[in-house]
N, C-alpha and C. Protein backbone atom coordinates (compact mmCIF):
# COMPACT_ATOMS: atom_id res chain seq x y z
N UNK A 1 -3.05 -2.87 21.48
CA UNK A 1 -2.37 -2.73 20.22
C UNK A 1 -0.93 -3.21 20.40
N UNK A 2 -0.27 -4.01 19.49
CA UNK A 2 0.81 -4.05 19.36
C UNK A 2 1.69 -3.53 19.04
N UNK A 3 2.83 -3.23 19.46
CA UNK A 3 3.72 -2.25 19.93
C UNK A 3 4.62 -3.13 18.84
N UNK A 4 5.30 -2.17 17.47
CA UNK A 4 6.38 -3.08 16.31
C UNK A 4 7.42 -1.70 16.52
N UNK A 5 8.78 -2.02 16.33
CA UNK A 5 9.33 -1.26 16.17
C UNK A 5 10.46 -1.91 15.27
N UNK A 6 11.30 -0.77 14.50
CA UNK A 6 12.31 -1.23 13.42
C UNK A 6 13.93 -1.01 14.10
N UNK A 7 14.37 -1.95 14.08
CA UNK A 7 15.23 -1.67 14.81
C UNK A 7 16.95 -1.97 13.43
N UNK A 8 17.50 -1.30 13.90
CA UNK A 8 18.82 -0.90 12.82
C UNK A 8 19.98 -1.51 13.74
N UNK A 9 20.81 -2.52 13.17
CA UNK A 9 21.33 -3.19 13.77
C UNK A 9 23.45 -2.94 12.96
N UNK A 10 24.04 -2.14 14.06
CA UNK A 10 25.13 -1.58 12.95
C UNK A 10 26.20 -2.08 13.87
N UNK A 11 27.08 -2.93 13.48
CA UNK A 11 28.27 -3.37 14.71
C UNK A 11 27.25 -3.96 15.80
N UNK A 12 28.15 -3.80 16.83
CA UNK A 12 27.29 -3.89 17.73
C UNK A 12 26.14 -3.15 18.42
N UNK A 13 25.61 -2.74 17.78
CA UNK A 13 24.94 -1.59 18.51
C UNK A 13 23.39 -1.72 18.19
N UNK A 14 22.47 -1.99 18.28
CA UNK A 14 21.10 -2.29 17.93
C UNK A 14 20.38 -0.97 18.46
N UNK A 15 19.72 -0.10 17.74
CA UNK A 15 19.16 0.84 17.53
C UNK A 15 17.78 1.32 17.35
N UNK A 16 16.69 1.86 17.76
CA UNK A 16 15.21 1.82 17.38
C UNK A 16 15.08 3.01 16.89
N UNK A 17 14.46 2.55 15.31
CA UNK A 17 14.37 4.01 14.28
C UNK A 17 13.23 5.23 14.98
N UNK A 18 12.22 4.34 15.90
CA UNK A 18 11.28 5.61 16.07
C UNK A 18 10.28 5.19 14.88
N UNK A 19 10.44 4.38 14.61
CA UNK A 19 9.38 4.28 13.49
C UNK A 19 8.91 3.03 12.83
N UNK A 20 7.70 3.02 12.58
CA UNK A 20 7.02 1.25 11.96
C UNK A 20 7.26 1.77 10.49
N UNK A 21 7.41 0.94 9.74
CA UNK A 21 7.20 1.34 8.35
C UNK A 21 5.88 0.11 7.57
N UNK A 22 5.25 0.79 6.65
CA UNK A 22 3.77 0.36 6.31
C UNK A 22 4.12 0.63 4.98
N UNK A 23 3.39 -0.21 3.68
CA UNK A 23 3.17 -0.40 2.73
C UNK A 23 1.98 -0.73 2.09
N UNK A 24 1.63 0.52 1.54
CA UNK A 24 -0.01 0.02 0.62
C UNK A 24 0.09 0.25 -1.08
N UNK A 25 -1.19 -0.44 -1.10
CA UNK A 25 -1.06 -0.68 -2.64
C UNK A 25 -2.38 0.25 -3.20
N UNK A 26 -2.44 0.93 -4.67
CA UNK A 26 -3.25 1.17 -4.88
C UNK A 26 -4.00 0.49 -6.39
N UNK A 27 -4.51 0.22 -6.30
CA UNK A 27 -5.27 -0.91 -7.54
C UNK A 27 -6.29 -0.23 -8.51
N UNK A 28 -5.84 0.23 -9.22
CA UNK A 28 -7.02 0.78 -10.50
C UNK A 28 -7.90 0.33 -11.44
N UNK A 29 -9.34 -0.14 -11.82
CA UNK A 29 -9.55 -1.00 -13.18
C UNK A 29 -10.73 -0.25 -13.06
N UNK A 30 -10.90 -0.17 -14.61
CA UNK A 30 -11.99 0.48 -15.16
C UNK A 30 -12.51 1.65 -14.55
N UNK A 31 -12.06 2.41 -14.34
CA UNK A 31 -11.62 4.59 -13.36
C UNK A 31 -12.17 3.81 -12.33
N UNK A 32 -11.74 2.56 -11.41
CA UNK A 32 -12.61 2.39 -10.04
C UNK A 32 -11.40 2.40 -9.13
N UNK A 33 -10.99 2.78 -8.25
CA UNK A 33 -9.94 2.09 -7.55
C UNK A 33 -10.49 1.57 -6.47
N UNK A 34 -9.79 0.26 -6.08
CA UNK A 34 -10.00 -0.41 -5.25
C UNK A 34 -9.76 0.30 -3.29
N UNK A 35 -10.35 -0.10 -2.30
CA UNK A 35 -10.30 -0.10 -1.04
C UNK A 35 -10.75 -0.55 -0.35
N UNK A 36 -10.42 -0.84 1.36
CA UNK A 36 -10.79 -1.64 1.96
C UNK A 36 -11.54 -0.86 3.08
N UNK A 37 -12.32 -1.13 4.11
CA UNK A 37 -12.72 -0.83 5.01
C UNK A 37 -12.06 -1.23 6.28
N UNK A 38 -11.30 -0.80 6.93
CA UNK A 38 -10.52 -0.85 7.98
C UNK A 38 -11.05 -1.71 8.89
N UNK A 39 -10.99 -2.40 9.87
CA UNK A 39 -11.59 -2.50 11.19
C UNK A 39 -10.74 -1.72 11.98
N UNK A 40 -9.55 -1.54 12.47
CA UNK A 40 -9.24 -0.42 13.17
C UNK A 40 -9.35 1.35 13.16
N UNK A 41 -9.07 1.61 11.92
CA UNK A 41 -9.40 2.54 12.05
C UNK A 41 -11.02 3.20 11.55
N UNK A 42 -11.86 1.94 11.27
CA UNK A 42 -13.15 2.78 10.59
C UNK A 42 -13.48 3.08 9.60
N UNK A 43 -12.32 3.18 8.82
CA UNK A 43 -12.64 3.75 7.56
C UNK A 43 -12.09 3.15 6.38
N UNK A 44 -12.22 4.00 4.96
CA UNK A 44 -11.80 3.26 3.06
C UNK A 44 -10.14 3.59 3.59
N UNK A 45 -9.60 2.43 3.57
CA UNK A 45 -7.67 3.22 3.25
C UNK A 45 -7.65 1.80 2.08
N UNK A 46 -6.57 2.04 1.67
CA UNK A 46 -5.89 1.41 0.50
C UNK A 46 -5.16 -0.16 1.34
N UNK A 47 -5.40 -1.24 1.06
CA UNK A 47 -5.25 -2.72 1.51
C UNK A 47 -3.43 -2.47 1.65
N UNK A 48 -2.72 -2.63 3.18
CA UNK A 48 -1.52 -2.19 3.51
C UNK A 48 -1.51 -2.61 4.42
N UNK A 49 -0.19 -3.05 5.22
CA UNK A 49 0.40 -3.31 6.65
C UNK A 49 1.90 -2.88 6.48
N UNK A 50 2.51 -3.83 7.72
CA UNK A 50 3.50 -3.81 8.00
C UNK A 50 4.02 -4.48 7.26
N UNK A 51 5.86 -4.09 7.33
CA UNK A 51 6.22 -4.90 6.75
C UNK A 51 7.10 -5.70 7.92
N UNK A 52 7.49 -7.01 7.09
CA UNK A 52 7.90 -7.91 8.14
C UNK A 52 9.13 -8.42 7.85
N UNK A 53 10.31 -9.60 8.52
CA UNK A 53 11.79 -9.24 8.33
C UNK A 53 11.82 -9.83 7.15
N UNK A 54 12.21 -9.48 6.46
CA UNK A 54 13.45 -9.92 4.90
C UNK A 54 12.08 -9.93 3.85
N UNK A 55 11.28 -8.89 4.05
CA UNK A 55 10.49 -8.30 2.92
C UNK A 55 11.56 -6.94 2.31
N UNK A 56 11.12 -6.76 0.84
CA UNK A 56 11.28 -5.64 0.51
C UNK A 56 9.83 -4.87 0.69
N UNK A 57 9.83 -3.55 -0.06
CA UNK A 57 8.95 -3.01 0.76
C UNK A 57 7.71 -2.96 -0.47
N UNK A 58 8.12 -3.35 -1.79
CA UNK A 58 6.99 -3.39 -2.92
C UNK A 58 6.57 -5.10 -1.99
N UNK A 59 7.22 -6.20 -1.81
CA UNK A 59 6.73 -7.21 -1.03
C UNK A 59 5.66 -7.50 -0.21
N UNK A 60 6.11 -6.57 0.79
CA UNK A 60 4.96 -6.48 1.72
C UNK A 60 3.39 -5.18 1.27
N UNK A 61 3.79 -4.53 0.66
CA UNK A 61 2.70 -4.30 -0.30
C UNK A 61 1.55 -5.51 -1.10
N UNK A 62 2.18 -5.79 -1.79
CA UNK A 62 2.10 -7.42 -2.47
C UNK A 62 1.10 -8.21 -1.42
N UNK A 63 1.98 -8.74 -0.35
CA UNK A 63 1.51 -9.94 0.51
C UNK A 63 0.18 -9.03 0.98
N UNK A 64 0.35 -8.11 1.78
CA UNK A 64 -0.57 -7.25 2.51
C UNK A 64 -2.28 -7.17 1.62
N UNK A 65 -1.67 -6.78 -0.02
CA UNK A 65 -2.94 -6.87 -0.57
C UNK A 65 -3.63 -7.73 -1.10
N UNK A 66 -2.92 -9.11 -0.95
CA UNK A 66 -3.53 -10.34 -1.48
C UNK A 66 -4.00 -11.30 0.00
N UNK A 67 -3.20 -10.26 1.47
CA UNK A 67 -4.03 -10.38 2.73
C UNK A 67 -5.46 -10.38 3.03
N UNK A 68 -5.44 -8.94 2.45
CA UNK A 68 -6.84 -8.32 2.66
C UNK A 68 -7.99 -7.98 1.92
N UNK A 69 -7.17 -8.90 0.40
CA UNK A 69 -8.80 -8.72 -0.62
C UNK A 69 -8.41 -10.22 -1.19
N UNK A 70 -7.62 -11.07 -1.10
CA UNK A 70 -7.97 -12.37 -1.91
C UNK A 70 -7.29 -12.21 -3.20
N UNK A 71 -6.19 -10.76 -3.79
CA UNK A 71 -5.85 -10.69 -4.67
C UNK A 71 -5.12 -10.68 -5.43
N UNK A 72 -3.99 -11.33 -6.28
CA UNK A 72 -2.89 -11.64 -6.23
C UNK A 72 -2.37 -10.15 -7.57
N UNK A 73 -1.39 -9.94 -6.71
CA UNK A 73 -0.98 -7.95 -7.46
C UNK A 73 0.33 -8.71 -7.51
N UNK A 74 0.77 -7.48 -8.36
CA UNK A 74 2.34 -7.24 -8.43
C UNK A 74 2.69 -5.37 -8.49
N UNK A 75 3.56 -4.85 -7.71
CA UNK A 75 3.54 -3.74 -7.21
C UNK A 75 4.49 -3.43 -9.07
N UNK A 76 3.92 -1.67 -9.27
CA UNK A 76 4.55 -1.51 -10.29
C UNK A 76 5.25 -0.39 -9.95
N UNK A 77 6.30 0.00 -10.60
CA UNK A 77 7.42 1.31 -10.45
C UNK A 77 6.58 2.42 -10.72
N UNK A 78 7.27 3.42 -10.02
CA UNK A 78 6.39 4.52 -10.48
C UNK A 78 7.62 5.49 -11.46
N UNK A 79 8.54 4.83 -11.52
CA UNK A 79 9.85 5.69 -12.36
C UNK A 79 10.19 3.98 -12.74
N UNK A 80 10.78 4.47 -14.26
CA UNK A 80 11.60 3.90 -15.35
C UNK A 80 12.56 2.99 -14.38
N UNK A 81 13.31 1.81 -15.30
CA UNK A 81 14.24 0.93 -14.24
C UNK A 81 15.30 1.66 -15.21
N UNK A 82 16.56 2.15 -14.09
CA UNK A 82 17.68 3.02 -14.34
C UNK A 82 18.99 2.38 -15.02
N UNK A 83 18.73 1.07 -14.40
CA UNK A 83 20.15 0.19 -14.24
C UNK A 83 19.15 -1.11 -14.64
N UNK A 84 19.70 -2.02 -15.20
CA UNK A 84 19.30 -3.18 -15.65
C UNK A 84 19.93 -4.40 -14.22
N UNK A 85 19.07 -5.33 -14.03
CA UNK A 85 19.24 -6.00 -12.85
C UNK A 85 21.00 -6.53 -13.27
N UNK A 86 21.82 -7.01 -12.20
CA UNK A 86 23.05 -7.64 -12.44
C UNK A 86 23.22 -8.73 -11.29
N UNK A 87 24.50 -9.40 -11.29
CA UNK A 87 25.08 -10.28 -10.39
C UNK A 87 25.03 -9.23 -8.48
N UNK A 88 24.95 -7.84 -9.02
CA UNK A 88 24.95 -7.29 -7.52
C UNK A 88 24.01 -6.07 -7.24
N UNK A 89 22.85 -5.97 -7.92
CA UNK A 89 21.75 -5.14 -7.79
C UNK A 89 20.85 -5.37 -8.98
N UNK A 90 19.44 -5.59 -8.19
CA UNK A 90 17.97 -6.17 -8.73
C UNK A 90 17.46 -4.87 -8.10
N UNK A 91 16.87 -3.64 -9.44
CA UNK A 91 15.91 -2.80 -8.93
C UNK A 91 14.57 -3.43 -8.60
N UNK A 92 14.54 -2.65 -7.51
CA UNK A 92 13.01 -2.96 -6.94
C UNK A 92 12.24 -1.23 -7.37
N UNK A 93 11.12 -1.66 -7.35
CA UNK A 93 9.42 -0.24 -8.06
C UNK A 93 9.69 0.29 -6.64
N UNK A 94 9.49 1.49 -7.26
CA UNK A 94 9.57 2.72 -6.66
C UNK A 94 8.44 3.07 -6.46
N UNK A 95 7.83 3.50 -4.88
CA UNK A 95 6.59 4.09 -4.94
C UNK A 95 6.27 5.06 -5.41
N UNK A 96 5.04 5.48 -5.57
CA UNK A 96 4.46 7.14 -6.21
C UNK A 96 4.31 7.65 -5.16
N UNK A 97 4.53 7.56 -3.93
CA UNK A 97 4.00 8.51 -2.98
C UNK A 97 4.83 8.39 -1.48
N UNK A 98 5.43 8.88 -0.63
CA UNK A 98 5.61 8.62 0.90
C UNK A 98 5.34 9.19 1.89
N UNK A 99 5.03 9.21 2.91
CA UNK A 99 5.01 9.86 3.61
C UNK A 99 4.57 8.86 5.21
N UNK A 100 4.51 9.77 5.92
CA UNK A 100 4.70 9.88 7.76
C UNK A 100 3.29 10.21 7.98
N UNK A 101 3.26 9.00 9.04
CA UNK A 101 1.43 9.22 9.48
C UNK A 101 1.50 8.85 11.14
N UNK A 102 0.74 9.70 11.88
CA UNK A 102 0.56 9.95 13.15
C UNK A 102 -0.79 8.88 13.62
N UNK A 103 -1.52 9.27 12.96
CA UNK A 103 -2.81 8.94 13.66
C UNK A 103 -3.36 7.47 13.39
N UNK A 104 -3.81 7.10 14.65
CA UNK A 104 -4.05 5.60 15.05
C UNK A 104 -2.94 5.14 14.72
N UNK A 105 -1.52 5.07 15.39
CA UNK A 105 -0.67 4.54 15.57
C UNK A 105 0.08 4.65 16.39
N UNK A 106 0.97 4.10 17.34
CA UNK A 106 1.79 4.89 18.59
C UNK A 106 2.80 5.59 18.36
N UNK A 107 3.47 5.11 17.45
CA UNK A 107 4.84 5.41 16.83
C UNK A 107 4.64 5.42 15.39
N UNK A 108 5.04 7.01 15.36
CA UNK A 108 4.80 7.38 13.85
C UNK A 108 5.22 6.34 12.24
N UNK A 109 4.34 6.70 11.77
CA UNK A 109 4.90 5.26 10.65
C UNK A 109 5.35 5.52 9.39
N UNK A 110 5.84 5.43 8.78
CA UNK A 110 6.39 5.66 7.59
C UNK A 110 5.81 4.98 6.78
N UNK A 111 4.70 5.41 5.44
CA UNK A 111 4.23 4.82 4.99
C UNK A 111 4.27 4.89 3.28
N UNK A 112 4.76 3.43 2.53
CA UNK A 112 4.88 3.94 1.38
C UNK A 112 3.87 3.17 0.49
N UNK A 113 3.26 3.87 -0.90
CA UNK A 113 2.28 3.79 -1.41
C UNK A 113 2.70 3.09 -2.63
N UNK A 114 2.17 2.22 -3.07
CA UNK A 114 2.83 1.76 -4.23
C UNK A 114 1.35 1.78 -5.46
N UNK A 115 1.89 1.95 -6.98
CA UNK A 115 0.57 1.11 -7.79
C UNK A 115 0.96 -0.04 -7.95
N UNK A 116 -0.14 -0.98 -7.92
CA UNK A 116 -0.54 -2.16 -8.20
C UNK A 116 -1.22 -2.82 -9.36
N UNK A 117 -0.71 -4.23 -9.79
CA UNK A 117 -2.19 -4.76 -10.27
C UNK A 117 -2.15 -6.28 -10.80
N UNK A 118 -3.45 -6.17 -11.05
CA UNK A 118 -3.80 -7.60 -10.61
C UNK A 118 -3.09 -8.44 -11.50
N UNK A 119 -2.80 -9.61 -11.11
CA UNK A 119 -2.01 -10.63 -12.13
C UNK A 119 -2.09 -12.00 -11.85
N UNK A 120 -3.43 -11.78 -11.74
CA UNK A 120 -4.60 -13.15 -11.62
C UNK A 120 -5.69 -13.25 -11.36
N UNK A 121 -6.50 -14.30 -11.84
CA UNK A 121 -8.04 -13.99 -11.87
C UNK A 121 -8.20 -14.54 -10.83
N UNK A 122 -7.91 -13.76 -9.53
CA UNK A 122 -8.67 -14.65 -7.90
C UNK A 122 -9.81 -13.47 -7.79
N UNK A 123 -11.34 -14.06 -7.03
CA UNK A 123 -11.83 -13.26 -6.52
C UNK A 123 -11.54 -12.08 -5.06
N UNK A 124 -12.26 -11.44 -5.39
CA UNK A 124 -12.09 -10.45 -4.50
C UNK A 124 -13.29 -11.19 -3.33
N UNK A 125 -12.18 -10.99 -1.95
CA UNK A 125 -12.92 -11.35 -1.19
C UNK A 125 -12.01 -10.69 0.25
N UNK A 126 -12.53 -10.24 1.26
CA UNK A 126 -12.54 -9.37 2.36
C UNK A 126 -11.92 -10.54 3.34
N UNK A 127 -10.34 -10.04 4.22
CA UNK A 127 -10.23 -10.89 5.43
C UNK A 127 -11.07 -10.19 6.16
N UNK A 128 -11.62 -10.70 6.79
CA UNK A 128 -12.74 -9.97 7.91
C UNK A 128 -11.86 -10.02 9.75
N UNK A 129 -10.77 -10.50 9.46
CA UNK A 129 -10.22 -9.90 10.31
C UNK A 129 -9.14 -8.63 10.81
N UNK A 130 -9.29 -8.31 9.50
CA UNK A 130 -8.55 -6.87 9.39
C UNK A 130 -9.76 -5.88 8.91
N UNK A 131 -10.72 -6.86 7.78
CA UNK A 131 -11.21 -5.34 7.17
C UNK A 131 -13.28 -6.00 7.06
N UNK A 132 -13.57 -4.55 7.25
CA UNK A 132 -15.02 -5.17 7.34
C UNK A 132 -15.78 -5.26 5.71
N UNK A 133 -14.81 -4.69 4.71
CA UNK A 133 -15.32 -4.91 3.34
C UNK A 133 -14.22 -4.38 2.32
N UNK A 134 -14.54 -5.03 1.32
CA UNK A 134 -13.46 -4.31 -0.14
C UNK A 134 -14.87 -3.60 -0.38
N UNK A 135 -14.48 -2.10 -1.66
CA UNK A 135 -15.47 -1.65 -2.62
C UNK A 135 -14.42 -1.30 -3.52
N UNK A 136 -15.17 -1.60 -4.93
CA UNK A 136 -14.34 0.10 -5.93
C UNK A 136 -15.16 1.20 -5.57
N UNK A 137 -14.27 1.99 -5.75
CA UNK A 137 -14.83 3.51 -5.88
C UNK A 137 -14.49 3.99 -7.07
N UNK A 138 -15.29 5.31 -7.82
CA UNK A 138 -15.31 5.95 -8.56
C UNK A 138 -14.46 7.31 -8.34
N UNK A 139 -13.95 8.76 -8.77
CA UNK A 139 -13.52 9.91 -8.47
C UNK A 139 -14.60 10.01 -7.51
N UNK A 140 -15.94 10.28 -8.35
CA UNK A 140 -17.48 10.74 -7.99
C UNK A 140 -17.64 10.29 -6.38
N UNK A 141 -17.30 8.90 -6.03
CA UNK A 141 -17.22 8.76 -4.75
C UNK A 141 -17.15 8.70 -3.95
N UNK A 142 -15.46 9.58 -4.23
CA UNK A 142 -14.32 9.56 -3.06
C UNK A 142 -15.20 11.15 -2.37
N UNK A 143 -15.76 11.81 -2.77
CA UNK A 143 -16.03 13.13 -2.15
C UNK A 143 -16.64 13.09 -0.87
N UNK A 144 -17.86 12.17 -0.43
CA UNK A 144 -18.13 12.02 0.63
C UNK A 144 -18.17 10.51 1.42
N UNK A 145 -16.94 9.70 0.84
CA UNK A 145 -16.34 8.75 1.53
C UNK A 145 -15.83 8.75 2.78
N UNK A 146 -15.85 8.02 3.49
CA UNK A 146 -15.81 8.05 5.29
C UNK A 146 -13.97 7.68 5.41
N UNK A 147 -13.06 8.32 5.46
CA UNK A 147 -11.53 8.08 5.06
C UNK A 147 -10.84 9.46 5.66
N UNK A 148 -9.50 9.17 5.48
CA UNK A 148 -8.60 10.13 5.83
C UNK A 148 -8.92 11.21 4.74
N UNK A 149 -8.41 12.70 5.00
CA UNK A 149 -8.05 13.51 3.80
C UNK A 149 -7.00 12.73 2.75
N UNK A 150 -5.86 12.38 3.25
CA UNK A 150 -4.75 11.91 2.79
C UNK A 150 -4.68 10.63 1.58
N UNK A 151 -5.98 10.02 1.87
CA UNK A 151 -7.15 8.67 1.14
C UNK A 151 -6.98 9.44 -0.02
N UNK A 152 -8.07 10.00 0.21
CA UNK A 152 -9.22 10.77 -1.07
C UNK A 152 -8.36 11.36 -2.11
N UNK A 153 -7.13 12.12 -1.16
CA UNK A 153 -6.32 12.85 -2.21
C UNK A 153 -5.43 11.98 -2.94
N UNK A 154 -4.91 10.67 -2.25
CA UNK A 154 -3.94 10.00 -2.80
C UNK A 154 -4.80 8.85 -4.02
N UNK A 155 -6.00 8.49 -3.77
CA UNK A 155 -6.94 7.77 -4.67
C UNK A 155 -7.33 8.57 -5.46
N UNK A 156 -7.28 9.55 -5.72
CA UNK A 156 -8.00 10.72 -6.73
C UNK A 156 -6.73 10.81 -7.65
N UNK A 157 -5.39 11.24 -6.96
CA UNK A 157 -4.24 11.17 -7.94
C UNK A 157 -3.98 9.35 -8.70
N UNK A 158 -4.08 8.39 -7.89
CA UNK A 158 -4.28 6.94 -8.69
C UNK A 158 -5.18 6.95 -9.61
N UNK A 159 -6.36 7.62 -9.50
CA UNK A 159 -7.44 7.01 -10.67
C UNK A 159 -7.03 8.22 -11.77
N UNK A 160 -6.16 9.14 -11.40
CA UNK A 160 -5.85 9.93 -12.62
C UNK A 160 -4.47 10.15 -13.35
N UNK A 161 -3.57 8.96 -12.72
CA UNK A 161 -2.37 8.91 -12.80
C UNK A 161 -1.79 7.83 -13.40
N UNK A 162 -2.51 6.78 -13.16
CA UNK A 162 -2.20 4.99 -13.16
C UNK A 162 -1.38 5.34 -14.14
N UNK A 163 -0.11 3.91 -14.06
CA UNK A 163 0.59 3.94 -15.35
C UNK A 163 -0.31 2.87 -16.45
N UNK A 164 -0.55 2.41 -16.15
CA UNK A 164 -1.71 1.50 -17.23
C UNK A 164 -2.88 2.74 -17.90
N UNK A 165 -2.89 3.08 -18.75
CA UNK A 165 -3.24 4.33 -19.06
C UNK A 165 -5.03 4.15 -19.32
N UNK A 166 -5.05 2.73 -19.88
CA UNK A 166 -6.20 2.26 -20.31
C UNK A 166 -7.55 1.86 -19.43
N UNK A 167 -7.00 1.79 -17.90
CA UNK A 167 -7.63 1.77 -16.53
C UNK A 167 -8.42 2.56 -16.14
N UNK A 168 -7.41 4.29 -16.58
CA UNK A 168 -7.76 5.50 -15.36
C UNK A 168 -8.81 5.99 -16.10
N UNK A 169 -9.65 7.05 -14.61
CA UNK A 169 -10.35 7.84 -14.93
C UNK A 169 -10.45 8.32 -15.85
């Protein structure tokens, strides 16, 4: 496994946060949400990686899920834009969700969740070198789906949350 680390670079001083940071997307249409089948870890997680230098972090969301299903998204806010873009700040979407994940990783990762959606008619189609399949799932499905706890609960709040109202469950 490859060993990424984020490193914070202040004066002179170059620094390692202790931490990878990861970005996934979650994709809703017709109460199904979208997921992928891992090859590393085995299981349904939501189409996500790393992010990489001079991404923002809805970005690498973005790239990551048009990586691993063929699908071209655009990450959406999960809160209102506060400030209108100017000559010295362009809000970027806010995820619905964050959090810190341990397992199958060396160094804990910081991982943020974004909604998504599609904003083009490409097929859905699986890199098979990250993932051994896309499916939608239903609520009905997620119950004995092969996934993290952390999956089920965070895809159960997407298919009942989406801001596209006309999508969800």
């Amino acid at each position: 496994m490859v060993r990424r680390s984020i490193l914070i670079q202040d004066d002179e001083v170059t620094k390692d946060t202790g931490f990878v940071l990861i970005c996934s997307g979650y994709l809703v249409e017709q109460g199904q949400v979208l997921l992928v089948h891992h090859n590393r870890f085995g299981k349904w997680v939501p189409p996500g990686g790393h992010i990489e230098p001079g991404e923002t972090f809805a970005e690498t969301a973005v790239r990551e899920f048009k990586e691993e299903t063929g699908l071209l998204v655009e990450a959406l806010s999960a809160q209102p834009v506060i400030h209108p873009p100017d000559d010295n700040a362009t809000p970027e979407p806010v995820p619905f969700y964050v959090d810190t994940e341990r397992e199958g990783f060396r160094v804990p990762a910081i991982v943020q969740f974004f909604y998504v959606r599609r904003v083009g008619d490409d097929q859905l189609q699986a890199q098979l070198e990250e993932v051994h399949d896309t499916r939608w799932f239903t609520l009905a499905d997620l119950d004995d789906l092969p996934t993290f706890e952390q999956v089920r609960s965070l895809a159960r709040f997407a298919l009942r949350n989406y801001p596209i109202v006309s999508e969800r469950a």
